[in-house]
N, C-alpha and C. Protein backbone atom coordinates (compact mmCIF):
# COMPACT_ATOMS: atom_id res chain seq x y z
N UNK A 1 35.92 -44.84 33.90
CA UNK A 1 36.27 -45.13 35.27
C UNK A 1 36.42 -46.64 35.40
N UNK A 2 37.75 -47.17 35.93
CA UNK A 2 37.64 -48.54 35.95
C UNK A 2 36.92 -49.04 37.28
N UNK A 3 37.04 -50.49 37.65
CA UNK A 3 36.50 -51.13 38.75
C UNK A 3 37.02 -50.18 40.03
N UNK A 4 38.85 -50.44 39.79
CA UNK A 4 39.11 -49.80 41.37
C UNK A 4 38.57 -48.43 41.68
N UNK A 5 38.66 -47.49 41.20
CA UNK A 5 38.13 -46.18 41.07
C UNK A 5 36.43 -46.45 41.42
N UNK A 6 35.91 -46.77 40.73
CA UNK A 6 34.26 -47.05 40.99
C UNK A 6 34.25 -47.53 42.97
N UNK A 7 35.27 -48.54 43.25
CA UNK A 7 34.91 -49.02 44.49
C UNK A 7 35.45 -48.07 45.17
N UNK A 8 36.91 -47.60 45.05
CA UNK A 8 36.80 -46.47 45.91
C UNK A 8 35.80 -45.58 46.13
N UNK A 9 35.00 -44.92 45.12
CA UNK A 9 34.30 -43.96 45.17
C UNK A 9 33.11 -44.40 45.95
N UNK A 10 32.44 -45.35 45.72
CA UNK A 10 31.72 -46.42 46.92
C UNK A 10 31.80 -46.01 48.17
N UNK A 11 32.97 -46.72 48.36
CA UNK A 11 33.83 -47.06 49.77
C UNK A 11 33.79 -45.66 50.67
N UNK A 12 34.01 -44.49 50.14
CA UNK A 12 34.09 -43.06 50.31
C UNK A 12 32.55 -42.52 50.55
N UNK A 13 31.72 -43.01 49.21
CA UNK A 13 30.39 -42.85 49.62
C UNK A 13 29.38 -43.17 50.74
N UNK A 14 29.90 -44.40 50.91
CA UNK A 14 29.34 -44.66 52.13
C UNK A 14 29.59 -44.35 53.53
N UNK A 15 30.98 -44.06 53.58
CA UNK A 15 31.61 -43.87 54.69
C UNK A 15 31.12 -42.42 55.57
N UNK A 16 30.65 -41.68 54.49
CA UNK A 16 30.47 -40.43 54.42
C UNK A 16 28.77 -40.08 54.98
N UNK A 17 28.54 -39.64 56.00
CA UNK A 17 27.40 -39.03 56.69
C UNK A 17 26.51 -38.10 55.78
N UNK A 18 25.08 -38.55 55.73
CA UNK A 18 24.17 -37.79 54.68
C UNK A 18 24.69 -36.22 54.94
N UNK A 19 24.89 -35.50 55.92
CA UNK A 19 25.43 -34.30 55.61
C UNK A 19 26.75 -34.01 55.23
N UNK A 20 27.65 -34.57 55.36
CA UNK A 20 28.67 -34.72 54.71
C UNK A 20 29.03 -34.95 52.71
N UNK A 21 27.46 -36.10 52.75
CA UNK A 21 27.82 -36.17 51.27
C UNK A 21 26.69 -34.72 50.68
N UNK A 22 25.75 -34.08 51.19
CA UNK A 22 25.31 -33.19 51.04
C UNK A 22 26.19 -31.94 50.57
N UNK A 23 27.19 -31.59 51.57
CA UNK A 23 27.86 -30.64 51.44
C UNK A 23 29.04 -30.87 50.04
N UNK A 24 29.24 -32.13 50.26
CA UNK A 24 30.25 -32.32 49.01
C UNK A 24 29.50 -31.92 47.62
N UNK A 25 27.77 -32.68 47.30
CA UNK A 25 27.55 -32.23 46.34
C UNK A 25 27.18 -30.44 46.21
N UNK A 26 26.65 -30.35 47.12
CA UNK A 26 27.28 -28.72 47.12
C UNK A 26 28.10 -27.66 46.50
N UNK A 27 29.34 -28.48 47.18
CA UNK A 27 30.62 -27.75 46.97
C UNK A 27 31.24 -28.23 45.42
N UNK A 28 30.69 -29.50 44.93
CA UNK A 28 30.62 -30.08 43.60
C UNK A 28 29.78 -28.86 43.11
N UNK A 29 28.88 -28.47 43.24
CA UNK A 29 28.24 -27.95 41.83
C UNK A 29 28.55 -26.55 42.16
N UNK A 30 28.93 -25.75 43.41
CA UNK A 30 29.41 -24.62 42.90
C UNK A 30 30.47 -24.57 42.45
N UNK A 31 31.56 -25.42 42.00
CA UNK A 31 32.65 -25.29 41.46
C UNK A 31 32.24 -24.74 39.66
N UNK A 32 31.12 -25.56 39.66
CA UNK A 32 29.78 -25.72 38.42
C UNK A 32 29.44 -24.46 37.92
N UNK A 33 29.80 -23.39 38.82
CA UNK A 33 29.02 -21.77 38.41
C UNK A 33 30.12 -21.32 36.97
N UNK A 34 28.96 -20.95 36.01
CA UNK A 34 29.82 -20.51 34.86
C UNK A 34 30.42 -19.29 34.47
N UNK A 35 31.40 -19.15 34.17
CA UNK A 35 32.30 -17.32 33.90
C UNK A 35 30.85 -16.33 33.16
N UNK A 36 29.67 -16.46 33.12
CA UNK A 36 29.42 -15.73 32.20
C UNK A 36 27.91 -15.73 32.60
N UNK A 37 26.86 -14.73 32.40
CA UNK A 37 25.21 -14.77 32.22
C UNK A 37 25.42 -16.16 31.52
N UNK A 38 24.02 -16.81 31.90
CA UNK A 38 23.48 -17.33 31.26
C UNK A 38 22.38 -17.20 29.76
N UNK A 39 22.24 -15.97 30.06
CA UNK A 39 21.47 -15.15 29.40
C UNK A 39 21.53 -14.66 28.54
N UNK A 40 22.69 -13.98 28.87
CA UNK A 40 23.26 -12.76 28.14
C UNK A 40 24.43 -12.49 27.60
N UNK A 41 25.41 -13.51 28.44
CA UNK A 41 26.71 -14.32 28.72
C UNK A 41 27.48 -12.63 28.59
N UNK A 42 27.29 -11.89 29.91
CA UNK A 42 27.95 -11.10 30.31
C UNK A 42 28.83 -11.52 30.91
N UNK A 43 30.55 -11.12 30.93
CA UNK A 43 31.08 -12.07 31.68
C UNK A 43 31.16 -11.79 33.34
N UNK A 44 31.21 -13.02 34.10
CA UNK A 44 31.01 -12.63 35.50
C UNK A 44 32.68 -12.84 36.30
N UNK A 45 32.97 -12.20 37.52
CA UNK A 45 34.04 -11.96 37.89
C UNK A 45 34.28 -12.57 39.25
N UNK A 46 35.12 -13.76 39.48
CA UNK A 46 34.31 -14.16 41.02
C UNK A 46 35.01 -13.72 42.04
N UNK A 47 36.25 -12.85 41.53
CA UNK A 47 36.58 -11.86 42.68
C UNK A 47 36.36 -10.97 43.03
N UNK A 48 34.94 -10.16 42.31
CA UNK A 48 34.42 -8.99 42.61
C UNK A 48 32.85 -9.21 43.70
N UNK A 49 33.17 -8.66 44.53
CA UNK A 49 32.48 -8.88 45.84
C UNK A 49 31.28 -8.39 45.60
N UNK A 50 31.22 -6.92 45.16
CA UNK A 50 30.01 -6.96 43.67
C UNK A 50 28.84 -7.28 43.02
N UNK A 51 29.28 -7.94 42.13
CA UNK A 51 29.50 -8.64 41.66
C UNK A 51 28.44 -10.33 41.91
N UNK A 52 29.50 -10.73 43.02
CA UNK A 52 28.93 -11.53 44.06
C UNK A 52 27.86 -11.50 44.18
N UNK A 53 27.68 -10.28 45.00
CA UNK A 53 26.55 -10.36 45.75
C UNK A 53 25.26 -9.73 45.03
N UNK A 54 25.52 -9.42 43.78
CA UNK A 54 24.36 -8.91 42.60
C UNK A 54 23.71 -10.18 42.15
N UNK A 55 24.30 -10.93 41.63
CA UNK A 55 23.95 -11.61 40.74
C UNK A 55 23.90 -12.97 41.60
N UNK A 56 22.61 -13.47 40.30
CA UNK A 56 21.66 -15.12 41.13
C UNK A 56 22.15 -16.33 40.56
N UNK A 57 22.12 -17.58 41.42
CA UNK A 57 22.43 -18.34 41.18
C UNK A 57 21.32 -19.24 40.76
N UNK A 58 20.88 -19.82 39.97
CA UNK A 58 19.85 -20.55 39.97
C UNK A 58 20.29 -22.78 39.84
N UNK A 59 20.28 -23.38 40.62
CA UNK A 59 20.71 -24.41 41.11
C UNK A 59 19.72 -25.60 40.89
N UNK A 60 20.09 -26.74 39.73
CA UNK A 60 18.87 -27.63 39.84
C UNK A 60 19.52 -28.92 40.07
N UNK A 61 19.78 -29.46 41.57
CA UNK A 61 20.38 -30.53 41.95
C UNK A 61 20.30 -32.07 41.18
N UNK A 62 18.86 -32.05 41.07
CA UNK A 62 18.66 -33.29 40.09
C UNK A 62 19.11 -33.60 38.63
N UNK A 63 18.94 -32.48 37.80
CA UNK A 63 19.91 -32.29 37.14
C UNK A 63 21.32 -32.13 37.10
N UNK A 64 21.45 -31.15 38.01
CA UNK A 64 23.11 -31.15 38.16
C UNK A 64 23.37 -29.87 37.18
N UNK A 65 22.22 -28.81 37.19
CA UNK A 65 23.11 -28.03 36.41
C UNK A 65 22.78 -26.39 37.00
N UNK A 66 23.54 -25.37 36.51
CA UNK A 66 24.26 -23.87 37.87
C UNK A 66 24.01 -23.60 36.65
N UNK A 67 23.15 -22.69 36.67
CA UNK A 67 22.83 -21.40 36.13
C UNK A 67 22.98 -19.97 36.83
N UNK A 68 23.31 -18.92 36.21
CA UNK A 68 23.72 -17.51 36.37
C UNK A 68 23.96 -16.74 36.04
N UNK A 69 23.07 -15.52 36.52
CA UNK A 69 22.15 -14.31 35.70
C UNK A 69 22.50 -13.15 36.38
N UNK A 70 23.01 -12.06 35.35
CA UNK A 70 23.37 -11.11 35.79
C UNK A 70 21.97 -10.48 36.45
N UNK A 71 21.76 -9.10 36.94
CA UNK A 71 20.79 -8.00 38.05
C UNK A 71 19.76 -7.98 36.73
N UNK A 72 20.67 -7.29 35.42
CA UNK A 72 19.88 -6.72 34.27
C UNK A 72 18.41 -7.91 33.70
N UNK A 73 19.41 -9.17 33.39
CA UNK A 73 18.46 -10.65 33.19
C UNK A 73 17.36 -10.87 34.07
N UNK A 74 17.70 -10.74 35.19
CA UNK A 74 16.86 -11.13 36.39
C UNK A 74 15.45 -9.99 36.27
N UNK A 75 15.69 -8.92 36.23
CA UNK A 75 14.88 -7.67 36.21
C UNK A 75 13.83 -7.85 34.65
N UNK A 76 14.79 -7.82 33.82
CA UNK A 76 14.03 -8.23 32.53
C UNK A 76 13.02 -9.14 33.08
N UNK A 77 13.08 -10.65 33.53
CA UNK A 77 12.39 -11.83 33.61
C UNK A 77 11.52 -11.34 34.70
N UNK A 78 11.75 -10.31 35.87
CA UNK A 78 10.92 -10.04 36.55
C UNK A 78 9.58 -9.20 35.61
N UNK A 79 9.98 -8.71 35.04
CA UNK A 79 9.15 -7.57 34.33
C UNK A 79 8.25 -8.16 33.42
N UNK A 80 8.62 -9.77 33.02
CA UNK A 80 7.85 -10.60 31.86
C UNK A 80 7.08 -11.48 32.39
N UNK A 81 7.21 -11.32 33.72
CA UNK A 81 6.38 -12.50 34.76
C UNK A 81 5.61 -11.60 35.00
N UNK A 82 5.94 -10.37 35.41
CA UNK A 82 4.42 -9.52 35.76
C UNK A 82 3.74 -8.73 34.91
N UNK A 83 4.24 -8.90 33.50
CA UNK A 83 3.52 -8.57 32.47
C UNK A 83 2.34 -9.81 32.05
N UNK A 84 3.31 -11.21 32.09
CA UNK A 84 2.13 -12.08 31.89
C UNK A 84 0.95 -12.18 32.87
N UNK A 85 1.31 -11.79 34.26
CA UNK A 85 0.69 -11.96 35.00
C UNK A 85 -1.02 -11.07 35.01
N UNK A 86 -0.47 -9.69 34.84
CA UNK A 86 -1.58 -9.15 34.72
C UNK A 86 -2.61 -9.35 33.07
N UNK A 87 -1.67 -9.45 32.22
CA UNK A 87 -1.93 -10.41 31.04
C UNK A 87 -3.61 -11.37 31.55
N UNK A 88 -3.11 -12.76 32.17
CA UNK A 88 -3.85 -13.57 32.46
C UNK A 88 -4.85 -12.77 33.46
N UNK A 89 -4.77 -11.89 34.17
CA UNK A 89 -6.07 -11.27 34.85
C UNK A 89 -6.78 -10.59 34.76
């Protein structure tokens, strides 16, 4: 990125209302969601409504990185959390 680019991006940054730049990084990292489990790398479909609404997004802003897990993954990991759980008790 050269100078001008850097100051634009500045110039834009600032101009821009904490909810405003909120929503942008937002809309930045769901662009971020990957074709596939994370897991399992089943592939995922983002026109299936489905689909959609099955499967989790898991979001770590500071990082910057979109993770996503099919119903099956999620259930597994549920089942290993409450296995450890009673495990430890």
């Amino acid at each position: 990125m050269n100078r001008k680019q850097r100051r634009k991006a500045e110039k834009i940054k600032k101009d821009q209302t904490p909810s405003e730049r909120n929503l942008s990084e937002k809309i930045f990292l769901f662009n971020q969601i990957p074709d596939a489990c994370t897991a399992c790398a089943e592939p995922f479909d983002k026109k299936d409504k489905s689909m959609v609404n099955s499967w989790r997004v898991v979001v770590r802003q500071e990082e910057q990185q979109v993770r996503l897990f099919c119903p099956e993954c999620i259930n597994k990991t549920k089942e290993a959390i409450d296995d450890s759980k009673k495990n430890f008790s």
